[in-house]
C-alpha atoms as a PDB file:
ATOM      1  CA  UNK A   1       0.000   0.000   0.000  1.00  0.00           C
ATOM      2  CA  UNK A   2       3.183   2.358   1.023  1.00  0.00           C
ATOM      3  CA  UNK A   3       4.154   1.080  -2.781  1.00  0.00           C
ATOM      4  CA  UNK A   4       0.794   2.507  -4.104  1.00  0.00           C
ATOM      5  CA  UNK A   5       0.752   5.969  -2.368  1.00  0.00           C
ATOM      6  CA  UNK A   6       4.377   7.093  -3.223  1.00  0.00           C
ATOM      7  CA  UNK A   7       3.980   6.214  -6.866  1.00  0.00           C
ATOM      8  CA  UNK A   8       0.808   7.776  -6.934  1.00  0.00           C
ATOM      9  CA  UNK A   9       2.880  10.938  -5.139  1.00  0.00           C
ATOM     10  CA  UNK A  10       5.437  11.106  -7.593  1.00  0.00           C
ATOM     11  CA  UNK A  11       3.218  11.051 -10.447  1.00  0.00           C
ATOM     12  CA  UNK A  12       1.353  13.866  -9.035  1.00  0.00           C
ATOM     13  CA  UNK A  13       4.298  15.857  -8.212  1.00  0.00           C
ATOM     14  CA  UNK A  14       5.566  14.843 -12.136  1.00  0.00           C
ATOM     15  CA  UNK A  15       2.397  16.124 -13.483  1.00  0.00           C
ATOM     16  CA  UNK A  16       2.473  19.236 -11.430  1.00  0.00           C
ATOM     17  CA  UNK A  17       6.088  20.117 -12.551  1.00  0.00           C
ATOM     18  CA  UNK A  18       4.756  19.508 -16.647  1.00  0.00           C
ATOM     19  CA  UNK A  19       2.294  21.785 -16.154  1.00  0.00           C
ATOM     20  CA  UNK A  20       4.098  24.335 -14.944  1.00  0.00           C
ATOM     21  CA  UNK A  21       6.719  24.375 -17.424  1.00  0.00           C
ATOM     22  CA  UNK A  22       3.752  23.878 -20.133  1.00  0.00           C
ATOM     23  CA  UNK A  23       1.975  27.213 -18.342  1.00  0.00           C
ATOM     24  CA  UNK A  24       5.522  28.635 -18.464  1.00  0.00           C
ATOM     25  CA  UNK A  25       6.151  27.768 -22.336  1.00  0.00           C
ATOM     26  CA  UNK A  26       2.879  29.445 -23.228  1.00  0.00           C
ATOM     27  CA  UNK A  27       3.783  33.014 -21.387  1.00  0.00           C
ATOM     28  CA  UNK A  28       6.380  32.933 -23.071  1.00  0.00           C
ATOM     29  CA  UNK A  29       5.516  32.216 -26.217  1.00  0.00           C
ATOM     30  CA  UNK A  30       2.183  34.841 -25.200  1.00  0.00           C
ATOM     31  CA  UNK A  31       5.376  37.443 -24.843  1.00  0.00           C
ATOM     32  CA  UNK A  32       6.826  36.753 -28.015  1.00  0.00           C
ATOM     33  CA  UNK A  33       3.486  37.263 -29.872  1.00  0.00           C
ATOM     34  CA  UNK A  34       2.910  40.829 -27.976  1.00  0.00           C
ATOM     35  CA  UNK A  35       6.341  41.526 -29.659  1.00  0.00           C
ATOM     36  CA  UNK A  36       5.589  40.470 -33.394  1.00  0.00           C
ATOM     37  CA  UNK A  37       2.974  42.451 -32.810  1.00  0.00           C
ATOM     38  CA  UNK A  38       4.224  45.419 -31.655  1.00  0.00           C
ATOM     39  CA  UNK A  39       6.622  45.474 -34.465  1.00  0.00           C
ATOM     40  CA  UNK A  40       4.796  44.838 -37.131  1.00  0.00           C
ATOM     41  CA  UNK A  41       3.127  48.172 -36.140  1.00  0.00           C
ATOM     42  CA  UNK A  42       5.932  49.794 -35.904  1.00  0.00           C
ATOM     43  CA  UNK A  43       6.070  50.186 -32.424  1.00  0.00           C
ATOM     44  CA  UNK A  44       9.306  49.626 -31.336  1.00  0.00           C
ATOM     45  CA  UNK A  45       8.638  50.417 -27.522  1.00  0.00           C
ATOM     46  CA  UNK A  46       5.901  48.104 -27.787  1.00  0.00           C
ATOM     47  CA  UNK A  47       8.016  45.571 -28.463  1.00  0.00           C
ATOM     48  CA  UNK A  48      11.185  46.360 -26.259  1.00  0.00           C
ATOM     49  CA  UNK A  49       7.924  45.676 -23.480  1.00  0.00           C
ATOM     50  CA  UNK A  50       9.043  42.022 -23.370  1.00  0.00           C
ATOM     51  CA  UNK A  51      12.631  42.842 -22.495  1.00  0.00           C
ATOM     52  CA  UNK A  52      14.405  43.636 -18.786  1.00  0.00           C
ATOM     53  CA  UNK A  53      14.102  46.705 -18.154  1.00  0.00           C
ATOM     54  CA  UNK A  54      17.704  47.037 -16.832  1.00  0.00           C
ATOM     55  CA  UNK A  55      21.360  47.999 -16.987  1.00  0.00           C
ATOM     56  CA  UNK A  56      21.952  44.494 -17.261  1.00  0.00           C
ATOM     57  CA  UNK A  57      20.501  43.356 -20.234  1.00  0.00           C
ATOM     58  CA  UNK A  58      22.228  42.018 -23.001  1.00  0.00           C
ATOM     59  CA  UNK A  59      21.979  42.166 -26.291  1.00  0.00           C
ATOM     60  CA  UNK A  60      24.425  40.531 -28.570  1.00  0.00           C
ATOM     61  CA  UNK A  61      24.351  41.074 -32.646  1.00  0.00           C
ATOM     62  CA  UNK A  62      25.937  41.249 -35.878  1.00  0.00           C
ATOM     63  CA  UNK A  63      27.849  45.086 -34.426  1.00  0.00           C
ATOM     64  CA  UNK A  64      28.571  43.644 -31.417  1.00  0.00           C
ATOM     65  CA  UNK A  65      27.293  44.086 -27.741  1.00  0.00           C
ATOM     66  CA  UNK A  66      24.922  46.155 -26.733  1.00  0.00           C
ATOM     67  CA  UNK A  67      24.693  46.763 -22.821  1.00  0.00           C
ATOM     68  CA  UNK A  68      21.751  47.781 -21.089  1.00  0.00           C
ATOM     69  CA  UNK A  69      17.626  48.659 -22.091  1.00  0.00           C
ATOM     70  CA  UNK A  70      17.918  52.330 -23.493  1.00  0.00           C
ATOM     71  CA  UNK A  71      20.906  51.009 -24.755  1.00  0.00           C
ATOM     72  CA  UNK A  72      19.305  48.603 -27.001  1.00  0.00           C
ATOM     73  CA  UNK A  73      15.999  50.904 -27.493  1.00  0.00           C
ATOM     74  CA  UNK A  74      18.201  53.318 -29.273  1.00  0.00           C
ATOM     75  CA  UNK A  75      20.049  50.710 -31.506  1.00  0.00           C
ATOM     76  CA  UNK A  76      16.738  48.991 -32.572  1.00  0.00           C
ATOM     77  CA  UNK A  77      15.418  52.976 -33.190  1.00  0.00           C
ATOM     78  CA  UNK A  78      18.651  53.680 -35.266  1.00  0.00           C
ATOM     79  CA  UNK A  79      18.743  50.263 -37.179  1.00  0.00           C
ATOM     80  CA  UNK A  80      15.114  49.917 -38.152  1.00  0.00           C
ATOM     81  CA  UNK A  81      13.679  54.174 -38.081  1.00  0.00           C
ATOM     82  CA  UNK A  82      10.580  53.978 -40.397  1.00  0.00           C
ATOM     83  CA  UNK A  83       7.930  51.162 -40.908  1.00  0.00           C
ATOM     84  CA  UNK A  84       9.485  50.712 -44.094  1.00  0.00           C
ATOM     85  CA  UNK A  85      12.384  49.045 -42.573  1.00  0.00           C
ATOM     86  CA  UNK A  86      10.555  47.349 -39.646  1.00  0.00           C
ATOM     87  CA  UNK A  87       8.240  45.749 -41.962  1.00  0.00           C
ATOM     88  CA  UNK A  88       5.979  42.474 -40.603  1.00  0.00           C
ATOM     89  CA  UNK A  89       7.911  39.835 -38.636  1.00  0.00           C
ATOM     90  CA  UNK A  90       7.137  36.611 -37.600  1.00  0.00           C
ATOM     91  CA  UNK A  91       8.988  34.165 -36.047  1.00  0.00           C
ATOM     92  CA  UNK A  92       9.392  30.249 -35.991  1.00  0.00           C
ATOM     93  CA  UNK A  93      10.334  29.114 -32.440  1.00  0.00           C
ATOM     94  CA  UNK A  94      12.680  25.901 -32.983  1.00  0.00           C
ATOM     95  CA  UNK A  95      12.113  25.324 -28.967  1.00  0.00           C
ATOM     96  CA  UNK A  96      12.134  26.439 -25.773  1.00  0.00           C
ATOM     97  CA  UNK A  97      13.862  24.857 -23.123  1.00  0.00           C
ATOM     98  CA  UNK A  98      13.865  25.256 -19.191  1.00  0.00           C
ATOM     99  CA  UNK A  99      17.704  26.354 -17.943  1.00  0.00           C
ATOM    100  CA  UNK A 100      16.800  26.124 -14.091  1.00  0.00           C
ATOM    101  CA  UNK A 101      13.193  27.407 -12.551  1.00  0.00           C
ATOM    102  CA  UNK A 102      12.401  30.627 -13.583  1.00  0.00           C
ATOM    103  CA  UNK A 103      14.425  30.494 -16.843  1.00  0.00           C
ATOM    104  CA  UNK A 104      14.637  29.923 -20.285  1.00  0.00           C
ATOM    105  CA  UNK A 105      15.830  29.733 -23.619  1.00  0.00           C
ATOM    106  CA  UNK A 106      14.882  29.863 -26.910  1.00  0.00           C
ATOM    107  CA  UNK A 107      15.735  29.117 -30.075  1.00  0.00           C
ATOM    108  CA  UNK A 108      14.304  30.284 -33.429  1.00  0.00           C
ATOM    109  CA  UNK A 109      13.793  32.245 -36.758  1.00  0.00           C
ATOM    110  CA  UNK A 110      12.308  35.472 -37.838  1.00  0.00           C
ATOM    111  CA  UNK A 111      11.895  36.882 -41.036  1.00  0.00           C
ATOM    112  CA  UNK A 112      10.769  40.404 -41.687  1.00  0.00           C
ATOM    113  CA  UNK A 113       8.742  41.075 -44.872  1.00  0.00           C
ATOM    114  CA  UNK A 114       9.478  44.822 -45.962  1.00  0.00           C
ATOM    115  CA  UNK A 115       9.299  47.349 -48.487  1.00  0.00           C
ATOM    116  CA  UNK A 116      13.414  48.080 -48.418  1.00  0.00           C
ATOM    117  CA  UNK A 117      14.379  44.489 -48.760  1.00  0.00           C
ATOM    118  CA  UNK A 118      13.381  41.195 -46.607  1.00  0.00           C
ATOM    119  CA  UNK A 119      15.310  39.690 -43.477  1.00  0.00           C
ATOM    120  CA  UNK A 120      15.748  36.791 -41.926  1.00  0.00           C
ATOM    121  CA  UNK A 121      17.652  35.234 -39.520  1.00  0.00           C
ATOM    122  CA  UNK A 122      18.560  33.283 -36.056  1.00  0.00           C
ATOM    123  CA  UNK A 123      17.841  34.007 -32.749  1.00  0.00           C
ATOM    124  CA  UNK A 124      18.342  32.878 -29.504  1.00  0.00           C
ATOM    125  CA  UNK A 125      17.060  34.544 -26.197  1.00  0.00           C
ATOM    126  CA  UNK A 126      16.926  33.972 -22.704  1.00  0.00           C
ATOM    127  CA  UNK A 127      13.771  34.222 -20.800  1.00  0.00           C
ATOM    128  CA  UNK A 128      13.836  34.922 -16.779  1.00  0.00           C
ATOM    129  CA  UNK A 129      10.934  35.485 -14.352  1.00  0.00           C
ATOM    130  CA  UNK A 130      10.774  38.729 -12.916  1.00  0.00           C
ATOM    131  CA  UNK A 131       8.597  40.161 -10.279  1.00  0.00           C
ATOM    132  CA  UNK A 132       6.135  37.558 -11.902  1.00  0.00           C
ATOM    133  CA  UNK A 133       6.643  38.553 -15.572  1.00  0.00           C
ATOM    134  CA  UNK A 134       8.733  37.149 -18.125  1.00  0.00           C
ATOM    135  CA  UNK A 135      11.284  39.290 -19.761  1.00  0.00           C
ATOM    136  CA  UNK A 136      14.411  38.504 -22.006  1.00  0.00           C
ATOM    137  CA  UNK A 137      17.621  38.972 -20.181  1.00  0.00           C
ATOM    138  CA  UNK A 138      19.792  38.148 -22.877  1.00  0.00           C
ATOM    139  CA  UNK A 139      19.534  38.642 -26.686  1.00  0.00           C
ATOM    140  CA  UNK A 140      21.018  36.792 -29.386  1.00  0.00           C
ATOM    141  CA  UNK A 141      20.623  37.839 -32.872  1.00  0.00           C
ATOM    142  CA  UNK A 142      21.865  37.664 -36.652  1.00  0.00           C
END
């Protein structure tokens, strides 16, 4: 009977841990979609909304490393400044996988369908929970 219970404890507690990462997955793919979004209107603040608002962040691209939010406002400002250049994205997420709790990372491809030429590339960035939402630390992109 001891037997019975654990197992039927450790499936529970199994279950309970999918979930969660399954809830997690899907705010952050929710995140993601607010920032397609945002760009494909052009709104570039909009879509700097889903990263850390901090010093801290990192952002890491063809020109090199960019340190910091405003840091990386102003180079997303400079590199796409009309809606001809930011165009419509959309991405294809490759995956998403769970570093420790309350991070992760994720892998994918965007493409941007605009009037001065398309773009596509790779991307990896890394998701973190903060003060309940979840924001990208850490940028990869090319």
């Amino acid at each position: 009977m001891k037997k019975i219970i654990l197992t039927l404890c450790l499936f529970t507690v199994c279950i309970g841990f999918s979930q969660t990462e399954e809830n997690d997955k899907k705010a952050i793919q929710k995140v993601l979609k607010k920032q397609r979004l945002a760009w494909s209107k052009n709104d570039i603040e909009g879509f700097m909304e889903g990263y850390w608002k901090s010093d801290s962040l990192t952002f890491y691209g063809a020109n090199g490393v960019v340190n910091g939010w405003v840091a990386t406002l102003k180079r997303y400002q400079r590199a796409y400044p009309t809606e001809d250049h930011t165009g419509i994205l959309s991405f294809k997420i490759n995956a998403i996988n769970k570093i420790e709790a309350n991070s992760y990372y994720v892998l994918g491809e965007y493409h941007i369908k605009r009037e001065v030429g398309n773009a596509d590339g790779f991307f990896m960035v890394v998701f973190k929970k903060i003060n309940g939402e979840w924001k990208i630390i850490a940028d990869t992109s090319g």
